[in-house]
C-alpha atoms as a PDB file:
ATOM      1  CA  UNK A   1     -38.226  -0.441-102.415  1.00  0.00           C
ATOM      2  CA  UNK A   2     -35.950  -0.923 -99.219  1.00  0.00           C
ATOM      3  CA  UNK A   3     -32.499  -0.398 -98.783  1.00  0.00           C
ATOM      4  CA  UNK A   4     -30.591  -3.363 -96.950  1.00  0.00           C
ATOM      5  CA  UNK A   5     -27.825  -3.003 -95.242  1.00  0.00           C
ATOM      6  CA  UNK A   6     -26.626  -6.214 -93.459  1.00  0.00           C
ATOM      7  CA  UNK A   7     -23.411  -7.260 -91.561  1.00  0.00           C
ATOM      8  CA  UNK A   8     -21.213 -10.263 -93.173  1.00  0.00           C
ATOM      9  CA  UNK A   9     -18.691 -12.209 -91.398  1.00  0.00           C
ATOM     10  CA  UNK A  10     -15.762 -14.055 -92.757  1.00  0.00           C
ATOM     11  CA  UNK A  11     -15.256 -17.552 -92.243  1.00  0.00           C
ATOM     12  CA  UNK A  12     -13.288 -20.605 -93.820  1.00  0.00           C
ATOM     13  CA  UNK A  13     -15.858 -20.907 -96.737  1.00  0.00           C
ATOM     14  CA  UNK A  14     -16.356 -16.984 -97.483  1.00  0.00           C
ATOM     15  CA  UNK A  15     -19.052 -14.623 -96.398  1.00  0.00           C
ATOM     16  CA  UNK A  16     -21.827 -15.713 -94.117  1.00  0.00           C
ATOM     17  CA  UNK A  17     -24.637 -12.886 -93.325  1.00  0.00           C
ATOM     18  CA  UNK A  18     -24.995 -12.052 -89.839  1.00  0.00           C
ATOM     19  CA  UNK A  19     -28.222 -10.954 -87.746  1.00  0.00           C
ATOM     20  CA  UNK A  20     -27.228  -7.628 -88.001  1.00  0.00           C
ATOM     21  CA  UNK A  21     -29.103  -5.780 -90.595  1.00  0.00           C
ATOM     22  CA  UNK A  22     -31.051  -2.351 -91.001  1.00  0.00           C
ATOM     23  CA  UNK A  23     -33.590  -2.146 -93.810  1.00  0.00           C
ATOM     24  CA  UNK A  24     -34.886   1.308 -95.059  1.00  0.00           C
ATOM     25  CA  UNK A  25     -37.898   2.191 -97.304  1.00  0.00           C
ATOM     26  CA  UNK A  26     -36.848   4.721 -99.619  1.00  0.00           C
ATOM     27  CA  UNK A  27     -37.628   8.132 -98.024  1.00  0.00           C
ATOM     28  CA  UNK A  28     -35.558   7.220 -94.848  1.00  0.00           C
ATOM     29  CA  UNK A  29     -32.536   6.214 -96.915  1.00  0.00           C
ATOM     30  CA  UNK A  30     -33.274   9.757 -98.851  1.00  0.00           C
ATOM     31  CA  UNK A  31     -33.745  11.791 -95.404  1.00  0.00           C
ATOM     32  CA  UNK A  32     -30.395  10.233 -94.431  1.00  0.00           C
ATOM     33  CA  UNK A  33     -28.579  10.591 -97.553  1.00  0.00           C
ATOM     34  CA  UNK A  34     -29.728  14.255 -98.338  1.00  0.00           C
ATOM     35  CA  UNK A  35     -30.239  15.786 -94.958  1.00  0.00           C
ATOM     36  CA  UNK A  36     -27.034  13.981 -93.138  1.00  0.00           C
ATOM     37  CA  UNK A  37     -24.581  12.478 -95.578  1.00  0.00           C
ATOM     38  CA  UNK A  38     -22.132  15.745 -95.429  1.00  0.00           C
ATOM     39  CA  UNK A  39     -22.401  16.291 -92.042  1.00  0.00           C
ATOM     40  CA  UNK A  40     -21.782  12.456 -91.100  1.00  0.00           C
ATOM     41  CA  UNK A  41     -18.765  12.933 -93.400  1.00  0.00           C
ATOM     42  CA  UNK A  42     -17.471  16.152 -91.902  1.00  0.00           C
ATOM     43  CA  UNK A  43     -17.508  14.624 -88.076  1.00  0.00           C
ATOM     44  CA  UNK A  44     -16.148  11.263 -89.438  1.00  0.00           C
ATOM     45  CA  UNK A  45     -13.092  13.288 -90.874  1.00  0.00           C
ATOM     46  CA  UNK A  46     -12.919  15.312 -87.614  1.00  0.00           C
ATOM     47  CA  UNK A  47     -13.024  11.737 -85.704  1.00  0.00           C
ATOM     48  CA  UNK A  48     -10.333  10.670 -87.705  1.00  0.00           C
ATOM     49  CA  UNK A  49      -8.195  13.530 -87.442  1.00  0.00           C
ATOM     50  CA  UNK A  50      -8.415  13.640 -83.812  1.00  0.00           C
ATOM     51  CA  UNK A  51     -10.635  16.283 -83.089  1.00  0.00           C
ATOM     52  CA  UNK A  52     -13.738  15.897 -81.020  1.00  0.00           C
ATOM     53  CA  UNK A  53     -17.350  14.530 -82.135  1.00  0.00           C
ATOM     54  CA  UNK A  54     -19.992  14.675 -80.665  1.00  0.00           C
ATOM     55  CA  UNK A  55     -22.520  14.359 -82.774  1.00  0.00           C
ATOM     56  CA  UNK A  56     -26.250  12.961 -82.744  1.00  0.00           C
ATOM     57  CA  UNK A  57     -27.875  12.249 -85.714  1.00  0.00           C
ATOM     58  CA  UNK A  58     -27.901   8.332 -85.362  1.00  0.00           C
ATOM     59  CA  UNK A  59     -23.340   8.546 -85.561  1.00  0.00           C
ATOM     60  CA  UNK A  60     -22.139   6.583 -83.002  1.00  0.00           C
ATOM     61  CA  UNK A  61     -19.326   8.393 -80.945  1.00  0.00           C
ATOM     62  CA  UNK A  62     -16.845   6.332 -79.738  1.00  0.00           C
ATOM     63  CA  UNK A  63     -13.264   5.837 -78.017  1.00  0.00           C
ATOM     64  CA  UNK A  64     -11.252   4.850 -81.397  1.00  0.00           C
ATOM     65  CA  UNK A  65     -12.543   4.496 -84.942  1.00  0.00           C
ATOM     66  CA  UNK A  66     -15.362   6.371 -86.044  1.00  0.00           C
ATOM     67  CA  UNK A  67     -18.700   4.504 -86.844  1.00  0.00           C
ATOM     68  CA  UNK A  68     -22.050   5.417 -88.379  1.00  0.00           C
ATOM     69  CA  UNK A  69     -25.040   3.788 -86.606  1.00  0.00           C
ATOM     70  CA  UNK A  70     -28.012   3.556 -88.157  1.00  0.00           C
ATOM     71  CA  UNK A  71     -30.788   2.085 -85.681  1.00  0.00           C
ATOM     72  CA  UNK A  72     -34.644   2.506 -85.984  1.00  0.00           C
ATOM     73  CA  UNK A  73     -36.427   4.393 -83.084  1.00  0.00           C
ATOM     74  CA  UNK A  74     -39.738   4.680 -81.868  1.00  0.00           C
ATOM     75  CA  UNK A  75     -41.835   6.905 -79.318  1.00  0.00           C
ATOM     76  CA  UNK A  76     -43.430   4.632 -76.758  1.00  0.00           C
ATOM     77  CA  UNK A  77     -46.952   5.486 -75.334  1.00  0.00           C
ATOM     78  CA  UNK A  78     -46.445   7.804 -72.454  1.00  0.00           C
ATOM     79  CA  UNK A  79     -42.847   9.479 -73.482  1.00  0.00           C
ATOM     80  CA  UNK A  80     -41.876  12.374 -74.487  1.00  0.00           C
ATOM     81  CA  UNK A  81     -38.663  11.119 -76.491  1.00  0.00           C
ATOM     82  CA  UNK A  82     -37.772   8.725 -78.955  1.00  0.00           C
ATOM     83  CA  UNK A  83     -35.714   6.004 -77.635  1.00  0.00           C
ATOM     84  CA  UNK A  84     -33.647   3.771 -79.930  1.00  0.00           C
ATOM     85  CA  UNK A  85     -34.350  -0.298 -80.797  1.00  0.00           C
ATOM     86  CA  UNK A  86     -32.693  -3.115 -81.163  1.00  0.00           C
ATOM     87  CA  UNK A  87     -32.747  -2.659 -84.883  1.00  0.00           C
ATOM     88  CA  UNK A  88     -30.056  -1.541 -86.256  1.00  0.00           C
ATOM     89  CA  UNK A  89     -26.358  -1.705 -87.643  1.00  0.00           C
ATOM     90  CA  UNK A  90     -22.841   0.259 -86.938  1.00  0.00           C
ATOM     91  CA  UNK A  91     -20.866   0.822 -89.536  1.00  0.00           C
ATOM     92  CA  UNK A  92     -17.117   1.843 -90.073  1.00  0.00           C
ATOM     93  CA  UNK A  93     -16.115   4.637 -92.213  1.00  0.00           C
ATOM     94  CA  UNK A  94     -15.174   2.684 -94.457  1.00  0.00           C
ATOM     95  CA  UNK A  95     -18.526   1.085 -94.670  1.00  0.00           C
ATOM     96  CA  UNK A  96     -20.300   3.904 -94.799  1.00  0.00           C
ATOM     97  CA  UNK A  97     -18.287   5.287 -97.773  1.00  0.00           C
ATOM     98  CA  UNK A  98     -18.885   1.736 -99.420  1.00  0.00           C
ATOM     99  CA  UNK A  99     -22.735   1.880 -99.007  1.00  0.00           C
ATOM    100  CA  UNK A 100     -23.522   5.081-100.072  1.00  0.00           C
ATOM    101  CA  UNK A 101     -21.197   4.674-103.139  1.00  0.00           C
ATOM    102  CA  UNK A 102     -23.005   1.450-103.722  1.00  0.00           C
ATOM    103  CA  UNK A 103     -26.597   3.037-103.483  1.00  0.00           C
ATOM    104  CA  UNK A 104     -25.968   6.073-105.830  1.00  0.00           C
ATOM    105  CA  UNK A 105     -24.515   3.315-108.148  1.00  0.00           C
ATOM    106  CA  UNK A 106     -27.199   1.753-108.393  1.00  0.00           C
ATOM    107  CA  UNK A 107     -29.697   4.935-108.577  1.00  0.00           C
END
């Protein structure tokens, strides 16, 4: 079982999917839910009310909204440190708060 999570775009005739898309097996969607879900919450609110994030467990910190990013990394041969891939999507609050009420939904 994977969890998709894929970036739509809007155009004349509806919805098109984009290239943008994460997938997750089942035990990373867990790890994220149950180990990071409050804390991506807290620092989204904190984002949102003005305050200062900065905060590294795959949440993007930018200059504006706030945005979960959820990207795939890897440790290549000869490193010391994970470094992220192209995989991946960003997500707005809002998003975020739309997935996750999606996924327990369905569970």
């Amino acid at each position: 079982m994977q969890v998709h999570i894929r970036q739509y775009t809007l155009v004349i005739n509806g919805l098109y999917p984009t290239k943008k898309v994460i997938a997750l097996n089942l035990e990373q969607w867990k790890r994220l839910d149950e180990l990071y879900y409050d804390r991506i919450n807290e620092n989204i609110n904190d984002c949102v009310n003005k305050n200062p994030v900065d905060y590294k467990v795959h949440l993007g910190s930018n200059i504006g909204n706030p945005v979960v990013n959820i990207r795939k990394w890897f440790m290549p041969d000869g490193h010391s440190e994970v470094i992220p891939t192209r995989q991946g999507i960003t997500l707005s609050a809002n998003a975020w708060y739309y997935v996750r009420a999606r996924i327990h939904k369905a569970s």
